[in-house]
Protein backbone atom coordinates (compact mmCIF):
# COMPACT_ATOMS: atom_id res chain seq x y z
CA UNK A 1 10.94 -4.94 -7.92
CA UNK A 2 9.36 -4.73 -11.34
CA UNK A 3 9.86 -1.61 -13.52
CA UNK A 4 6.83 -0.22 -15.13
CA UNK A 5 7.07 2.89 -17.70
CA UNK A 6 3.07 4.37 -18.19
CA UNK A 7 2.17 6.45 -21.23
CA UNK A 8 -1.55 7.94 -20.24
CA UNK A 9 -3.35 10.87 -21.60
CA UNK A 10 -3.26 14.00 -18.32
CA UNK A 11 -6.56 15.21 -19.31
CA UNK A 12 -5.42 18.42 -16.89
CA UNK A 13 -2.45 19.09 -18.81
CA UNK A 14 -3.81 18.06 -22.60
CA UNK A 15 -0.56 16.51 -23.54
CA UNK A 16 0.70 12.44 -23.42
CA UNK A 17 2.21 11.86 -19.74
CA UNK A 18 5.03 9.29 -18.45
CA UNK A 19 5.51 8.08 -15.08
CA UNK A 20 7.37 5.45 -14.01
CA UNK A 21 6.61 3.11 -11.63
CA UNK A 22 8.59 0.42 -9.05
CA UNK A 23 6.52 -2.10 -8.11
CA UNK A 24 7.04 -4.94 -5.39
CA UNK A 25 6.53 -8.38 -6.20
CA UNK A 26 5.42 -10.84 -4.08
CA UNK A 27 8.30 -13.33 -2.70
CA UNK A 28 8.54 -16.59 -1.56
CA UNK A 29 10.42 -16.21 1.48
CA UNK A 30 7.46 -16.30 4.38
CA UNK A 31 9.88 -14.00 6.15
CA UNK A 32 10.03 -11.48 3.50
CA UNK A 33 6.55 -10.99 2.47
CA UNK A 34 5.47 -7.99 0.17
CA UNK A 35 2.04 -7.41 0.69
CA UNK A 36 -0.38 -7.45 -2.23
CA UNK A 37 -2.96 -5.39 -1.75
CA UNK A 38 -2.76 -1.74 0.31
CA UNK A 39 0.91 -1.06 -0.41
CA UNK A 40 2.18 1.60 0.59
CA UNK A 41 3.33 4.34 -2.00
CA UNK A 42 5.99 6.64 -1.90
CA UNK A 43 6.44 9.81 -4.46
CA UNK A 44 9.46 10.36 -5.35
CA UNK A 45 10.11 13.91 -6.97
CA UNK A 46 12.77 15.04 -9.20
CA UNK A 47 14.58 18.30 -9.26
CA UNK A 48 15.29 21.26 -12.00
CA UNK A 49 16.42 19.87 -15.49
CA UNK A 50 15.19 16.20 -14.16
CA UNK A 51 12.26 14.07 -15.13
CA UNK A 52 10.61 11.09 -14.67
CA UNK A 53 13.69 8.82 -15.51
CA UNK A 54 16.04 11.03 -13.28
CA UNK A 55 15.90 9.20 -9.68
CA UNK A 56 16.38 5.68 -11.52
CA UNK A 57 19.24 6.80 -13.90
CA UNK A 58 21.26 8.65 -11.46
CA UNK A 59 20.60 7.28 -7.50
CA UNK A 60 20.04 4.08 -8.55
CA UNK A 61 17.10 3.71 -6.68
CA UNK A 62 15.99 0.57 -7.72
CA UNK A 63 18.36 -1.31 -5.50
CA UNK A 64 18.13 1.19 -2.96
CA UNK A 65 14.18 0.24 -2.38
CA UNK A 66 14.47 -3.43 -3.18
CA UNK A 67 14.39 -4.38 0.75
CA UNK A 68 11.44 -2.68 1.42
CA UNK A 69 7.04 -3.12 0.87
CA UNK A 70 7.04 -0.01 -1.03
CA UNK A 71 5.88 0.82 -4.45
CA UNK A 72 7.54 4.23 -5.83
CA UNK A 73 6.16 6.58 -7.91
CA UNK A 74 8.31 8.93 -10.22
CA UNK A 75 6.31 11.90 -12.14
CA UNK A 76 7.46 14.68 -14.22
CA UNK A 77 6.61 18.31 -13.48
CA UNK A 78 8.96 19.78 -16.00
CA UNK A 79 10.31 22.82 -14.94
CA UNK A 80 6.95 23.54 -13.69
CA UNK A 81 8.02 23.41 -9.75
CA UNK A 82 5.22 20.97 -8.99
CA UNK A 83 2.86 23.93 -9.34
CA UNK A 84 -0.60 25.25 -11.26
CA UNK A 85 1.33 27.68 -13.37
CA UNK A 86 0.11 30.88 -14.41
CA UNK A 87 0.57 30.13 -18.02
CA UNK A 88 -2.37 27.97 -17.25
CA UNK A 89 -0.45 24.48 -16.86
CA UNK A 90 -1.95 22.65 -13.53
CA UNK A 91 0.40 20.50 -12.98
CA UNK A 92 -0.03 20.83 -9.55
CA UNK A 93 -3.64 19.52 -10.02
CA UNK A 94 -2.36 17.03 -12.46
CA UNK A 95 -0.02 15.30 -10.13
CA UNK A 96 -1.89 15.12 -6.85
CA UNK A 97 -5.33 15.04 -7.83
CA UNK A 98 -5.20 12.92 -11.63
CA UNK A 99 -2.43 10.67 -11.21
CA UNK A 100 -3.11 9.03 -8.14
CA UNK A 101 -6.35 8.05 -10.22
CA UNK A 102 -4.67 7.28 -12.96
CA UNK A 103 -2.48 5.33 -11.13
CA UNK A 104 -5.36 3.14 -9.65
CA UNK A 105 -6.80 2.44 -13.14
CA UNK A 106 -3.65 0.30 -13.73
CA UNK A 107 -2.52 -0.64 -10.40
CA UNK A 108 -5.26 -1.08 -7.54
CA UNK A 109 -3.96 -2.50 -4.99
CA UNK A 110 -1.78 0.70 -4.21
CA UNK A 111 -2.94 1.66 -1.13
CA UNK A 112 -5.19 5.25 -1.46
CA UNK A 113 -5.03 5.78 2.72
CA UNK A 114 -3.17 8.64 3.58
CA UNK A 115 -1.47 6.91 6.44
CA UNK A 116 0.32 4.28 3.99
CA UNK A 117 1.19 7.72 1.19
CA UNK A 118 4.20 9.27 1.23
CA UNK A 119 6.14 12.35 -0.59
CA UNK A 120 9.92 12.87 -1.02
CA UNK A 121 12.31 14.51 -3.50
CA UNK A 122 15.26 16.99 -4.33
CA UNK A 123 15.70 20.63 -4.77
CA UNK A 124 13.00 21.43 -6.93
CA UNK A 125 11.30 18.30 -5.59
CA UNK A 126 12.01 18.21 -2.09
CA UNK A 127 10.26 21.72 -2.52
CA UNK A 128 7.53 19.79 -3.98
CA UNK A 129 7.24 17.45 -1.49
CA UNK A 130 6.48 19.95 1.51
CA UNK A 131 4.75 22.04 -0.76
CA UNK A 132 2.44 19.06 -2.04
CA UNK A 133 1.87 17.42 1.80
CA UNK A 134 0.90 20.98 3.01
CA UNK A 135 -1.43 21.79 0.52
CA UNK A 136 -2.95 18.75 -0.01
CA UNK A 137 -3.08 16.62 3.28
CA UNK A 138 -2.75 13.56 0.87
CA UNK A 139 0.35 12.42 2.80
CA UNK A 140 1.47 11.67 6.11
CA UNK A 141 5.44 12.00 5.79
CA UNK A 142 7.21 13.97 3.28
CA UNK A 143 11.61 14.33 2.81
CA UNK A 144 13.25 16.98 1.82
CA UNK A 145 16.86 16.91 0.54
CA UNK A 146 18.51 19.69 -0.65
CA UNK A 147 14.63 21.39 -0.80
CA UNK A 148 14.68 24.81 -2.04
CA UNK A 149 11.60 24.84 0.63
CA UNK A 150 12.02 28.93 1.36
CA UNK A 151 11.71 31.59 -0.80
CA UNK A 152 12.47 34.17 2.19
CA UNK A 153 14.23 37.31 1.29
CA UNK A 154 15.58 35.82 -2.06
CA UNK A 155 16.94 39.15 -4.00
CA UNK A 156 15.54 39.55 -7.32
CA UNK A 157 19.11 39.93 -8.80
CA UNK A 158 19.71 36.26 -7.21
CA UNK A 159 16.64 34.92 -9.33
CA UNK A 160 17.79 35.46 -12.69
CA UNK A 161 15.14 34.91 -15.28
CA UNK A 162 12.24 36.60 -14.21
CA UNK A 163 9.84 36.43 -16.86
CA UNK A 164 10.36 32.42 -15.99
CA UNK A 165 9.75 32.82 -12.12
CA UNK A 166 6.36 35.16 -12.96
CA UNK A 167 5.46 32.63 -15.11
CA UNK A 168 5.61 30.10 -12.81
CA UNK A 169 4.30 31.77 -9.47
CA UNK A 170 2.83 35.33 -10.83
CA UNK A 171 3.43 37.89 -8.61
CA UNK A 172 6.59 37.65 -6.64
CA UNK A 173 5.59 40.33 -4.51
CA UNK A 174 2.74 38.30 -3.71
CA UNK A 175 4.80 34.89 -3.50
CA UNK A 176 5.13 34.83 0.80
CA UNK A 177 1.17 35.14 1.23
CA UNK A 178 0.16 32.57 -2.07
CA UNK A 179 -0.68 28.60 -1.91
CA UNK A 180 3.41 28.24 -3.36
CA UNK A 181 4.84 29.35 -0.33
CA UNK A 182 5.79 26.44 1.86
CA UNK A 183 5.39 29.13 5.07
CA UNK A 184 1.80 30.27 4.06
CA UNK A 185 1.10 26.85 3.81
CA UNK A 186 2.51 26.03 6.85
CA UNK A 187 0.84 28.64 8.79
CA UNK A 188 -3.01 27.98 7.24
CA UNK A 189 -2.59 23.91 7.54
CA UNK A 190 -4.46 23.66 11.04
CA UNK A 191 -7.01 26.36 10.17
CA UNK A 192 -7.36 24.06 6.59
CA UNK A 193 -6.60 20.51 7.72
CA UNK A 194 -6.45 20.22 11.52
CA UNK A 195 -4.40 19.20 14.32
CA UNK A 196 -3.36 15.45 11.83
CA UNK A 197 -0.28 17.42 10.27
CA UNK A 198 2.26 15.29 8.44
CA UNK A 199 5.70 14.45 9.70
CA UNK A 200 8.72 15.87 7.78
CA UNK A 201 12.19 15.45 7.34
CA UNK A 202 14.76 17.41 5.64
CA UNK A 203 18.32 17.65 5.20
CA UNK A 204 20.95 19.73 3.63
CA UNK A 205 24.76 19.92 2.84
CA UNK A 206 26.89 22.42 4.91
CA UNK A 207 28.52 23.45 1.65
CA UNK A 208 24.72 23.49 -0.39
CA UNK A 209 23.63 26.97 -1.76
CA UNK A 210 20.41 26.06 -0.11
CA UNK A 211 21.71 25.86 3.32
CA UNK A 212 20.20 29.14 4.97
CA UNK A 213 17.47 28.52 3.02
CA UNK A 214 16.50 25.14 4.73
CA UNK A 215 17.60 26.34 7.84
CA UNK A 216 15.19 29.53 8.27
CA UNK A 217 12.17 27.04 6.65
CA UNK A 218 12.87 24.49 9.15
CA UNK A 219 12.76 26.87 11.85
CA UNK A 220 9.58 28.14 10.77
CA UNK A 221 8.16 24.59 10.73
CA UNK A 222 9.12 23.86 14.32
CA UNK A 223 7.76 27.23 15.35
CA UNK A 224 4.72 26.05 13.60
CA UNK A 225 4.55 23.08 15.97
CA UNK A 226 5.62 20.95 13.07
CA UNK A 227 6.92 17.45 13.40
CA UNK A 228 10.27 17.47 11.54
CA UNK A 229 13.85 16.04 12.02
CA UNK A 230 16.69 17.67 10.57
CA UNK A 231 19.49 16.79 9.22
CA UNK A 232 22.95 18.49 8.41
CA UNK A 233 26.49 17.40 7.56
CA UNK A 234 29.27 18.51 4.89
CA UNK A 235 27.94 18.20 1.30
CA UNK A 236 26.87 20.27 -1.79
CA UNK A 237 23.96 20.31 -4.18
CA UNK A 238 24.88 16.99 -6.13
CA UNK A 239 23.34 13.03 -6.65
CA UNK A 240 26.23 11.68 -4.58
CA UNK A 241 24.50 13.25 -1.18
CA UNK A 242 21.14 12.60 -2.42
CA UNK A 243 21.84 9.05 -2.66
CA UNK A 244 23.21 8.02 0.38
CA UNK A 245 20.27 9.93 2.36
CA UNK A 246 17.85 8.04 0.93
CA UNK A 247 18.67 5.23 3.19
CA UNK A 248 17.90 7.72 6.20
CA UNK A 249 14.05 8.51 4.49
CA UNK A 250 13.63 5.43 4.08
CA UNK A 251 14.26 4.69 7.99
CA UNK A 252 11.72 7.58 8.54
CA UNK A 253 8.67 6.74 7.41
CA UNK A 254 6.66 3.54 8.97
CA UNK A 255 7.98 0.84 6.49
CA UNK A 256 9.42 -2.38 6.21
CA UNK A 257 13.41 -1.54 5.54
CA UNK A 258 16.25 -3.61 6.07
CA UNK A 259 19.37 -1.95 5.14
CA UNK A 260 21.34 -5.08 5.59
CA UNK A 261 19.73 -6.49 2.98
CA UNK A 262 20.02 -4.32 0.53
CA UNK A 263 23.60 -4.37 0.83
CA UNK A 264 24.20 -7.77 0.51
């Protein structure tokens, strides 16, 4: 895998952007090929006080993807919950509409089908991924670990900063029926996309804060007629859980993975 770090100009946002970038290389082995053109692309978000350089200084990810065709894509979204804010920041708009772009500028051969795009991240980020998949139809699997992917009856005392939150989302009376709720979203994607809705995966810690939370959204999705596998087993809102899942998204979507391999 090579490492690339990208400085560009987000025309949306008006400020200097960085993304970083894992990249396959092509090997030798006839047996091991990494394809050169089309690869597939897989998102990888971070979560609250995270950025760009979060998933490859703390999960290691870098070995983690080595065995497989992929090329990963780490973004920032600040604290700015993957979302057009209503302090006028799009990053929404400035990570699924300008980056992939961007992102062909320098690298072309990543593959712009949504069949070969994926989405996956943590708490903030695995809210993010659903959020982005179901709004967008630019991907056909997205992972959730840890997601904070439900808003539902979340006291206002439990918030804590409002003025943040409203600045975020606006309205939080208004949150359940806007384009930031993963259920609206959820509930409008046949009317918006069609029948072609992405597959999803999600999993959470017994111990996690977000527990219920995942539990009543994924419940909703299946209602929904939703493709998603669910996960649960003891753990808490921390890297250590994160890390060993990813081996289990990475067995979800339609890639070339071998596990042995990367543990060798």
């Amino acid at each position: 895998m090579a490492l690339l770090k990208i400085d560009y100009y987000s025309e949306i946002l008006g400020m200097v952007r960085t993304v970083n970038v894992l990249y396959p290389e092509p090997r030798k082995n006839p047996d091991k090929d990494v394809p050169t053109t089309d690869i597939p692309v897989l998102y990888l978000l971070h979560g609250m006080s995270g950025n760009q350089d979060s998933w490859l200084n703390r999960s290691g990810i870098e070995r983690i993807v080595r065995s497989t065709n992929l090329a990963v894509v780490m973004p920032s979204t600040d604290l700015a919950w993957y979302t057009n804010t209503t302090y006028g920041a799009r990053y929404y708009d400035a990570i699924v509409t300008e980056l992939p772009q961007v992102l062909q500028n320098f690298l072309p051969n990543l593959s712009t089908k949504r069949e070969k795009n994926f989405i996956a991240g943590l708490s903030m980020g695995g809210y993010g991924a659903f959020k982005i998949a179901l709004a967008s139809n630019k991907f056909s699997y997205a992972a959730s670990l840890s997601g904070a992917i439900s808003f539902e009856k979340v006291a206002r005392e439990e918030i804590g900063n409002l003025a943040y939150w409203q600045g975020i989302f606006g309205d939080l009376d208004k949150f359940d029926e806007s384009v930031n709720s993963v259920q609206k979203l959820a509930s409008d994607f046949t009317k918006t996309f069609g029948d072609e809705k992405p597959k999803l995966y999600a999993w959470c810690g017994h111990q996690d804060f977000l527990y219920p939370a995942n539990n009543f959204a994924v419940q909703d999705l299946k209602n929904k007629d939703f493709d998603i596998i669910y996960e649960t087993a003891d753990g808490t809102h921390e890297w250590y859980y994160w890390t060993k899942m990813m081996d289990r998204v990475l067995e979800f979507l339609p890639i070339k993975y071998n596990q042995e391999e990367r543990l060798s």
